[in-house]
N, C-alpha and C. Protein backbone atom coordinates (compact mmCIF):
# COMPACT_ATOMS: atom_id res chain seq x y z
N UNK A 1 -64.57 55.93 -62.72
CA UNK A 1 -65.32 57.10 -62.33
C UNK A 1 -64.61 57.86 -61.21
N UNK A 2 -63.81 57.17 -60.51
CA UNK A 2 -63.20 58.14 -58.89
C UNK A 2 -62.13 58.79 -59.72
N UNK A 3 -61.39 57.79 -60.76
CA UNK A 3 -60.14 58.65 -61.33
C UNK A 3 -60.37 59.70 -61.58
N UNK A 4 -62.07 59.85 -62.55
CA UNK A 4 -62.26 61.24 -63.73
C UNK A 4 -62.33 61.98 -62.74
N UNK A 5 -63.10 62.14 -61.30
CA UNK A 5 -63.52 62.46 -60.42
C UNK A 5 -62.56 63.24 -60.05
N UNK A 6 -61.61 62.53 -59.54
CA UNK A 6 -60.28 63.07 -59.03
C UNK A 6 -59.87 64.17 -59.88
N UNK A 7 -59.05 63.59 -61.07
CA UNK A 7 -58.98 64.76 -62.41
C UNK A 7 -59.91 65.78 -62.07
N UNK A 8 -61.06 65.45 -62.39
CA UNK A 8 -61.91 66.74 -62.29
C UNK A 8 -61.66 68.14 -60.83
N UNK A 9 -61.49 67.33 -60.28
CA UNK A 9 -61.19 68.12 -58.71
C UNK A 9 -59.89 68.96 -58.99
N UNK A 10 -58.75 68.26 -59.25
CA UNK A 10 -57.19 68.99 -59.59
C UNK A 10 -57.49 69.95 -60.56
N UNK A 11 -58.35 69.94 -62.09
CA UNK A 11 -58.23 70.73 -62.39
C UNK A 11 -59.24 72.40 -62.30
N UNK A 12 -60.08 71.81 -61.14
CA UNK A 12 -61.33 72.72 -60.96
C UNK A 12 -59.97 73.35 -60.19
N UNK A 13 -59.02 72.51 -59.09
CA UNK A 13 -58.07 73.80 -57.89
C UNK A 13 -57.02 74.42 -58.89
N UNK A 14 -56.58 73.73 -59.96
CA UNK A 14 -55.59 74.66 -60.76
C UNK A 14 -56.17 75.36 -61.24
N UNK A 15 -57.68 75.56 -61.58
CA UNK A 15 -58.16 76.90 -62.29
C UNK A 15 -58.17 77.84 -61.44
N UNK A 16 -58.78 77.52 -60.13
CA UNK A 16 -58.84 78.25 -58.88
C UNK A 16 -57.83 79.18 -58.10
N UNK A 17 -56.64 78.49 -58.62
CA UNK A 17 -55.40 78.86 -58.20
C UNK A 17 -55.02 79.89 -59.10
N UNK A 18 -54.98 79.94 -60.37
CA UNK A 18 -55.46 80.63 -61.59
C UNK A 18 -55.68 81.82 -61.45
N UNK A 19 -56.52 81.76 -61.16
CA UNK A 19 -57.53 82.98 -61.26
C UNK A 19 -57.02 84.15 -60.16
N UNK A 20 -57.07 83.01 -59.20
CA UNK A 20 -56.30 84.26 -57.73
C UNK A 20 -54.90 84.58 -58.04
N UNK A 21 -54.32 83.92 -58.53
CA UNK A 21 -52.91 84.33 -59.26
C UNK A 21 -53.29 85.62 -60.08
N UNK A 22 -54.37 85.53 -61.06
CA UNK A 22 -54.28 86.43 -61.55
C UNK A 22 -54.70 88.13 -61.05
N UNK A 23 -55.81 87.59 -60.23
CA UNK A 23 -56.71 88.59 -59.55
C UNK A 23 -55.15 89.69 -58.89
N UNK A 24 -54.39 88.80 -57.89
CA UNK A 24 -53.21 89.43 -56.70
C UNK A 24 -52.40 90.30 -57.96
N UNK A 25 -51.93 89.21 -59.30
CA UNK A 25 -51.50 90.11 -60.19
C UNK A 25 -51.71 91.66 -60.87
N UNK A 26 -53.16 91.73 -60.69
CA UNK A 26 -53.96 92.46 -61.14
C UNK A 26 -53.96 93.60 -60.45
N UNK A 27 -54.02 93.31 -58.82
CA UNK A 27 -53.98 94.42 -57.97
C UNK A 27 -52.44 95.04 -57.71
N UNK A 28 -51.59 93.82 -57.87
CA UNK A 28 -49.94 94.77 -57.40
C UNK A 28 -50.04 95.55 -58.68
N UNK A 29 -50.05 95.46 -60.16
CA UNK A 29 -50.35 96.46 -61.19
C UNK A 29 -50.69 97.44 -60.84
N UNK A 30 -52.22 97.47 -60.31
CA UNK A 30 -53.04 98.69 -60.19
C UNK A 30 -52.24 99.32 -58.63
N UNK A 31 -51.57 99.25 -57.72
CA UNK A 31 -51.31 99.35 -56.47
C UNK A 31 -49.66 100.00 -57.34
N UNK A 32 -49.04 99.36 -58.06
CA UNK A 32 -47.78 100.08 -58.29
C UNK A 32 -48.33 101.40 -59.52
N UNK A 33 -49.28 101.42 -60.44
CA UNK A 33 -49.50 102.44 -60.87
C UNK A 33 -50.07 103.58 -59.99
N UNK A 34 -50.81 103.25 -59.14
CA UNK A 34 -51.41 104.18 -57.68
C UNK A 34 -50.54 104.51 -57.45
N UNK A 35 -49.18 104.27 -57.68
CA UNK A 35 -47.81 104.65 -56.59
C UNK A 35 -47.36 105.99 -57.34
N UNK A 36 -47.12 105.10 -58.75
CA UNK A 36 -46.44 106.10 -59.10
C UNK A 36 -47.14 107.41 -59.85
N UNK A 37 -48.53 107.24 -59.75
CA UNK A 37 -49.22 108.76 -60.29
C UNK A 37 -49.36 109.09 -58.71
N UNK A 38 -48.99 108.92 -57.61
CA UNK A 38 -49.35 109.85 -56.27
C UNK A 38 -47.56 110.50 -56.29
N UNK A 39 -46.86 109.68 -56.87
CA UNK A 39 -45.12 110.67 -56.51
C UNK A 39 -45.41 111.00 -58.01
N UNK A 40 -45.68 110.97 -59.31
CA UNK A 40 -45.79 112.57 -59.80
C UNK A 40 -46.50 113.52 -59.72
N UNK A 41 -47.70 113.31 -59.09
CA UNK A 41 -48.38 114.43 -58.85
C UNK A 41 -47.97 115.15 -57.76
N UNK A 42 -46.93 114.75 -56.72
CA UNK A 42 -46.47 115.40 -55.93
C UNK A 42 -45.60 116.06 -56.20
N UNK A 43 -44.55 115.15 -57.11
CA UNK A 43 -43.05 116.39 -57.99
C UNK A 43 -43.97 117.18 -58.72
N UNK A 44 -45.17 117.11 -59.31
CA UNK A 44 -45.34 118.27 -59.80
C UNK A 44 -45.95 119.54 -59.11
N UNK A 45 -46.61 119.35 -57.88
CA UNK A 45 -46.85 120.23 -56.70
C UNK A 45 -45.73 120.94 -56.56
N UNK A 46 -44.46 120.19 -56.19
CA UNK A 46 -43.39 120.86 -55.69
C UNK A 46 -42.58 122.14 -56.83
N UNK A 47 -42.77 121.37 -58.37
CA UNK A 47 -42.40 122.35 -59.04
C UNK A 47 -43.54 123.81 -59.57
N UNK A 48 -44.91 123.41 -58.73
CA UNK A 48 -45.85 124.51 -59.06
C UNK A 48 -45.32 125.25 -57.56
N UNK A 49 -44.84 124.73 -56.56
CA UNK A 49 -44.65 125.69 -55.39
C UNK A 49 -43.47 126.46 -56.04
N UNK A 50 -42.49 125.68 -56.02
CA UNK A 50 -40.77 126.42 -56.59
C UNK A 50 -41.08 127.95 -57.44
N UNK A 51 -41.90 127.45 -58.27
CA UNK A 51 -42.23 128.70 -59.36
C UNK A 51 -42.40 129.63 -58.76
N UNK A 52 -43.59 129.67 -57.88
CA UNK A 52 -44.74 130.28 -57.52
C UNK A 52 -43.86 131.29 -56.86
N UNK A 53 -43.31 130.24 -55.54
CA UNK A 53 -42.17 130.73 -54.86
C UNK A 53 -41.17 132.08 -56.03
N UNK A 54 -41.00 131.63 -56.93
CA UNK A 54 -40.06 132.64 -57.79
C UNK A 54 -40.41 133.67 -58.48
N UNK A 55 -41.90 133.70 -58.09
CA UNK A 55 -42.77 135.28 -58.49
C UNK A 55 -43.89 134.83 -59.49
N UNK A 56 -43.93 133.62 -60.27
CA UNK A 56 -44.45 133.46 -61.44
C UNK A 56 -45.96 132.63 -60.95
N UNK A 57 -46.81 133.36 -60.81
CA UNK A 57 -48.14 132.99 -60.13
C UNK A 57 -49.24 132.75 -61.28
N UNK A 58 -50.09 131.60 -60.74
CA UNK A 58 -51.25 131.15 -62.29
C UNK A 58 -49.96 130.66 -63.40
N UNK A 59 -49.57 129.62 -63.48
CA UNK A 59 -48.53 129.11 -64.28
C UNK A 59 -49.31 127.50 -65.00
N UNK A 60 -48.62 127.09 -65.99
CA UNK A 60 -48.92 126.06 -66.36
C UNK A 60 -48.36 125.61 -66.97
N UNK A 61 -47.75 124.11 -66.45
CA UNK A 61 -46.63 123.33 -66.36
C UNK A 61 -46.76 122.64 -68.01
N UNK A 62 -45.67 122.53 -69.14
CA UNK A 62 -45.89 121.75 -69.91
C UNK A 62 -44.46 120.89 -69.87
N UNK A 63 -44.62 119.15 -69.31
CA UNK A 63 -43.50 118.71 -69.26
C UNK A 63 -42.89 118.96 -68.04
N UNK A 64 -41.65 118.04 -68.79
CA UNK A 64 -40.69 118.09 -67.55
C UNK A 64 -39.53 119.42 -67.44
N UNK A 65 -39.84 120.48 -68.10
CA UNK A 65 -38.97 121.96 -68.13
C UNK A 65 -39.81 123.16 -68.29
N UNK A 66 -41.04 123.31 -69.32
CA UNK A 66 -41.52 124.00 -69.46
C UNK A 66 -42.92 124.64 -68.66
N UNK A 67 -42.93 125.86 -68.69
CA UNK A 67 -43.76 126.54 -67.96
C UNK A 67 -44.67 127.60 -68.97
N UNK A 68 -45.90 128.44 -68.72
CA UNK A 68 -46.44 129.34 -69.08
C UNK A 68 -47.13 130.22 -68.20
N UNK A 69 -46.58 131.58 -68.28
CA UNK A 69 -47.41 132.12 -67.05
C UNK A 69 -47.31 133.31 -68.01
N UNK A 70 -48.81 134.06 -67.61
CA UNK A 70 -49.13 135.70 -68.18
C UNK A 70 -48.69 135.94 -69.74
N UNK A 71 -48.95 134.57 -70.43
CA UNK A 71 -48.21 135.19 -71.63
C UNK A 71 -47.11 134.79 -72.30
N UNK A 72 -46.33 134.52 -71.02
CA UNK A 72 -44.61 133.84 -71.88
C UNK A 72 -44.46 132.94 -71.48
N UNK A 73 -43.60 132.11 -72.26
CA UNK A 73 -43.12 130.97 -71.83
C UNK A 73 -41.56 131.08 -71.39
N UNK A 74 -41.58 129.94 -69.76
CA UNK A 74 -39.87 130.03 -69.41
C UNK A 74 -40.22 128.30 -69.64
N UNK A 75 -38.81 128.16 -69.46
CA UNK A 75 -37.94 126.98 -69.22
C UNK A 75 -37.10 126.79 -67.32
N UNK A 76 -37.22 125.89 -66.90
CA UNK A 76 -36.81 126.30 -65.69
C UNK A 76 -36.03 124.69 -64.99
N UNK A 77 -34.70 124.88 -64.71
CA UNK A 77 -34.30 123.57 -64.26
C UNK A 77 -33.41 123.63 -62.81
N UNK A 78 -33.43 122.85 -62.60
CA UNK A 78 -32.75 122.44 -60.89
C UNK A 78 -31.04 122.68 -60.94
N UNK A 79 -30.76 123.51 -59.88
CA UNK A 79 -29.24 123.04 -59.94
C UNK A 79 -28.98 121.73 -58.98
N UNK A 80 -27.66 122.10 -58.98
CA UNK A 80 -27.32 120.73 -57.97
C UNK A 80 -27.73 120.66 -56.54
N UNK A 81 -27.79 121.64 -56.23
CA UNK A 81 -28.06 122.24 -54.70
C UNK A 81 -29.86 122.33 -54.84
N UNK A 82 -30.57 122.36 -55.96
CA UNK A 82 -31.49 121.94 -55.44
C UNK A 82 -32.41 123.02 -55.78
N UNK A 83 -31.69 124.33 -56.16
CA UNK A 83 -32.36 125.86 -56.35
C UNK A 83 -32.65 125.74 -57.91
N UNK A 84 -34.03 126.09 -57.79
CA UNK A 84 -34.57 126.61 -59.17
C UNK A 84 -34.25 127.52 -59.96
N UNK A 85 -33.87 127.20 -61.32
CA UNK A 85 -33.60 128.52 -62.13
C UNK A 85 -34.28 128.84 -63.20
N UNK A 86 -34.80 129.81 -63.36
CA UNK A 86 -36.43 130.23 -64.57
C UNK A 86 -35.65 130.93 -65.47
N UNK A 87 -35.53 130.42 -66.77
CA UNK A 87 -35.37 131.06 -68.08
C UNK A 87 -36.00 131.80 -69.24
N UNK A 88 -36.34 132.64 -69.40
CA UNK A 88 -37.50 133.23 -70.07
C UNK A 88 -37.06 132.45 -71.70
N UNK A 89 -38.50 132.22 -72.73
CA UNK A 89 -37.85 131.40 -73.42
C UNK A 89 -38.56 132.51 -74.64
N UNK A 90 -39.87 132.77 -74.69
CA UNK A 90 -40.81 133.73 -76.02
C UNK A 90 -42.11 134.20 -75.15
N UNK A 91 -42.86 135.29 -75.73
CA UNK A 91 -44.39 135.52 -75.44
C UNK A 91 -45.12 134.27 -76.48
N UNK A 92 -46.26 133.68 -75.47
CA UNK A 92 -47.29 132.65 -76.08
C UNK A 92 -48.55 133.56 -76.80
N UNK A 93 -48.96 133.12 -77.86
CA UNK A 93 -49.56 133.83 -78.45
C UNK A 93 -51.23 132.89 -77.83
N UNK A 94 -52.33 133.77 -77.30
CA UNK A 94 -53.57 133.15 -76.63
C UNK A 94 -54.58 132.77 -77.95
N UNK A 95 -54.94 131.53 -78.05
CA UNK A 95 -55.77 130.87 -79.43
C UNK A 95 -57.01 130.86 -78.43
């Protein structure tokens, strides 16, 4: 009876251990996805300022190049230095 006893105890702390393993797991997940939707929602701030900055006001971002503002669509990418460049691409037709 002390043996089962015993047994019983080790495996009640390995479940225990278990579980909080999993729980800490659970949160660095949710704590590294928190991370990384707060730095894209910030690159994408920065590329709604850049625009904005470049005359093209009320815009809406599709992706990682494309834009829509008043109608047309540009394309717009970074040089090396860091300066934005807006490409006009067609007029969007409004559905």
């Amino acid at each position: 009876m002390n043996k089962a006893h015993k047994v019983d105890k080790e495996i009640k702390f390995l479940i225990i251990i278990i579980m909080i393993g999993i729980i800490f797991g659970v949160l660095i997940v949710k704590e590294i996805y928190s991370i990384e939707i707060a730095n894209r929602n910030a690159r994408v701030s920065e590329r709604l300022e850049d625009i904005t900055k470049a005359g093209y006001d009320e815009c809406t971002l599709y992706g990682d190049d494309l834009f829509v503002s008043e109608g047309k669509m540009y394309m717009y990418k970074y040089d090396a230095d860091g300066r934005v460049h807006i490409f006009y691409i067609n007029d969007v037709a409004e559905k």
